[in-house]
Protein backbone atom coordinates (compact mmCIF):
# COMPACT_ATOMS: atom_id res chain seq x y z
CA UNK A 1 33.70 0.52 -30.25
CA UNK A 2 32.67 -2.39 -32.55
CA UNK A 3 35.38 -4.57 -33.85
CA UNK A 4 33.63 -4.21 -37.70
CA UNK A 5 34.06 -0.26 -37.58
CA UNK A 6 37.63 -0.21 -36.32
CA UNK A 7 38.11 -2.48 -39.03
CA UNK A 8 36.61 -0.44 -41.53
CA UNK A 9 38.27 2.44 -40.59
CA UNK A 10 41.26 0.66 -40.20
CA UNK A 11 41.07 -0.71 -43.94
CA UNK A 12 40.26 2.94 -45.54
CA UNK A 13 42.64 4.87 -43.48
CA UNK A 14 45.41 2.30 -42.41
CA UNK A 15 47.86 3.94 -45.45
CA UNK A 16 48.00 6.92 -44.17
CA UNK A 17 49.15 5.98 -40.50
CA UNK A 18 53.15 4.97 -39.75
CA UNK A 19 53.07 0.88 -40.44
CA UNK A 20 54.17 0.46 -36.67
CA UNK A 21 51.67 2.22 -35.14
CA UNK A 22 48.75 0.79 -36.93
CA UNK A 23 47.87 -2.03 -34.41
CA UNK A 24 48.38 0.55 -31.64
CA UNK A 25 45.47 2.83 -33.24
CA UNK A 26 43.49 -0.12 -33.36
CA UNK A 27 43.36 -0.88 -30.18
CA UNK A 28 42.85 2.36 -28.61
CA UNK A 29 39.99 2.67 -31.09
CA UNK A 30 38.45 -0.49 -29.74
CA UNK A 31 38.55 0.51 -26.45
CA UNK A 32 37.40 4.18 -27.38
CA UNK A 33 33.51 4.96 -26.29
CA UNK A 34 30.98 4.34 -29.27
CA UNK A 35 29.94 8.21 -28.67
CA UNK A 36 33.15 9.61 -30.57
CA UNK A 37 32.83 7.06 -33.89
CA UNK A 38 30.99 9.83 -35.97
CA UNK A 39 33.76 12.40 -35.34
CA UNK A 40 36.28 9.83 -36.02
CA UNK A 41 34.68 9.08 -39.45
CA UNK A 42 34.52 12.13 -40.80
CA UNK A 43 38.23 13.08 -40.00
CA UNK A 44 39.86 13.75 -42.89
CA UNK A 45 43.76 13.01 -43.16
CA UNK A 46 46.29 13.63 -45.99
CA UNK A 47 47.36 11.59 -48.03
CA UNK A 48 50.79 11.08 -48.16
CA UNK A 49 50.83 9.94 -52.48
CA UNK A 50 49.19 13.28 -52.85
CA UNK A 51 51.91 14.84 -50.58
CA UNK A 52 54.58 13.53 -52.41
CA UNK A 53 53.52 14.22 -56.24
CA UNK A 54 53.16 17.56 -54.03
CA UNK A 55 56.59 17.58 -52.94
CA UNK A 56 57.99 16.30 -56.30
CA UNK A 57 56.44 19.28 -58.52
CA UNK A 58 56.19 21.84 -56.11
CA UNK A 59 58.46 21.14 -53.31
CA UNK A 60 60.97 23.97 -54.66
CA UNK A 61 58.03 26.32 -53.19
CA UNK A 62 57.14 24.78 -50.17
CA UNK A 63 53.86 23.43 -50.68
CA UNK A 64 54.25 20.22 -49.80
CA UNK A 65 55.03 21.21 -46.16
CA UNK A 66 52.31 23.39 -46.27
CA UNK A 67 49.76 20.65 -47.69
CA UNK A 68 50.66 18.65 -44.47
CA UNK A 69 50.74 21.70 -42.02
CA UNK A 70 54.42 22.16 -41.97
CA UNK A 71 54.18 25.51 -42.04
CA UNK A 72 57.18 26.91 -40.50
CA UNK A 73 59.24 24.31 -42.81
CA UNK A 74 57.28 26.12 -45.89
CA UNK A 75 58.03 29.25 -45.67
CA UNK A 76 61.06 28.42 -45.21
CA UNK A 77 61.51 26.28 -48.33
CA UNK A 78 59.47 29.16 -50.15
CA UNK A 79 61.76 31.55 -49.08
CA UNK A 80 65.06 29.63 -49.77
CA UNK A 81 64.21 27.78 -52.80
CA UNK A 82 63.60 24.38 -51.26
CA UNK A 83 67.32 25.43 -49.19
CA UNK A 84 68.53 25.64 -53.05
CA UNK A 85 67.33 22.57 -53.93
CA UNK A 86 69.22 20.43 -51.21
CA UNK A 87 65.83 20.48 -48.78
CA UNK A 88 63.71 19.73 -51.81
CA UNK A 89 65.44 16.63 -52.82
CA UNK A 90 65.79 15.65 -49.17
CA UNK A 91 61.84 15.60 -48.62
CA UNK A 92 60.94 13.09 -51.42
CA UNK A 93 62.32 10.88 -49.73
CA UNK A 94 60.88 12.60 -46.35
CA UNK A 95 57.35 13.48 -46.77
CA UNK A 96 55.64 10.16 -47.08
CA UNK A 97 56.26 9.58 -43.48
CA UNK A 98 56.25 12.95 -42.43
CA UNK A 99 52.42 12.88 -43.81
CA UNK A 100 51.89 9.67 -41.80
CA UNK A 101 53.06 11.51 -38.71
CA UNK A 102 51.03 14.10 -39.09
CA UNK A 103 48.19 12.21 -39.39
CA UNK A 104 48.88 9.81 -36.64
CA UNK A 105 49.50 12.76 -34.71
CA UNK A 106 46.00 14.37 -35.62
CA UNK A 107 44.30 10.75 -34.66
CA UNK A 108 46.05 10.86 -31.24
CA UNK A 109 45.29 14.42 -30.23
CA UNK A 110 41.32 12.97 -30.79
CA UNK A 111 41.66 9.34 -29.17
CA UNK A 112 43.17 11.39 -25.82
């Protein structure tokens, strides 16, 4: 793929990847086939600011697990009060990267 779209993509999406992993998406994405560049660009990924405001104000209930596809871990918060308030406090500090590996993990399922 060209060097100016991984770059692009790079720049609007490189937040919402783990830090460490960043230069390893870039260069599977440069040696990824030009064919797959307009499914990669309209991949949407979660933010993980959004996820966290999420998980600050509604964490008690879950729905910041659930906004990331955590679902198993949200219903369980939902159903146990964000584990009485103990997993709740636990995932602000949690969910930022959680969100990242969720979205590297989405990227990675598509670059394979």
């Amino acid at each position: 793929m060209e060097q100016q779209k991984v770059d692009m993509f790079i720049l609007t999406n490189g937040e919402k990847f783990p830090e460490e992993k960043v230069p390893f998406v870039r260069e599977k994405l440069l040696s990824m086939d030009e064919s797959k560049w307009s499914i990669l660009s309209t991949m949407q990924f979660k933010n993980p600011t959004i996820a966290l405001l999420l998980s600050i104000f509604l964490g008690v209930y879950g729905i910041d697990r659930l906004y990331i596809g955590d679902t198993g871990i949200g219903i369980g918060k939902l159903l146990t009060c964000g584990g009485l308030g103990i997993w709740t406090i636990i995932d602000w500090f949690l969910i930022s990267g959680a969100t990242k590996e969720q979205n590297y993990n989405k990227l990675q399922t598509y670059i394979y």
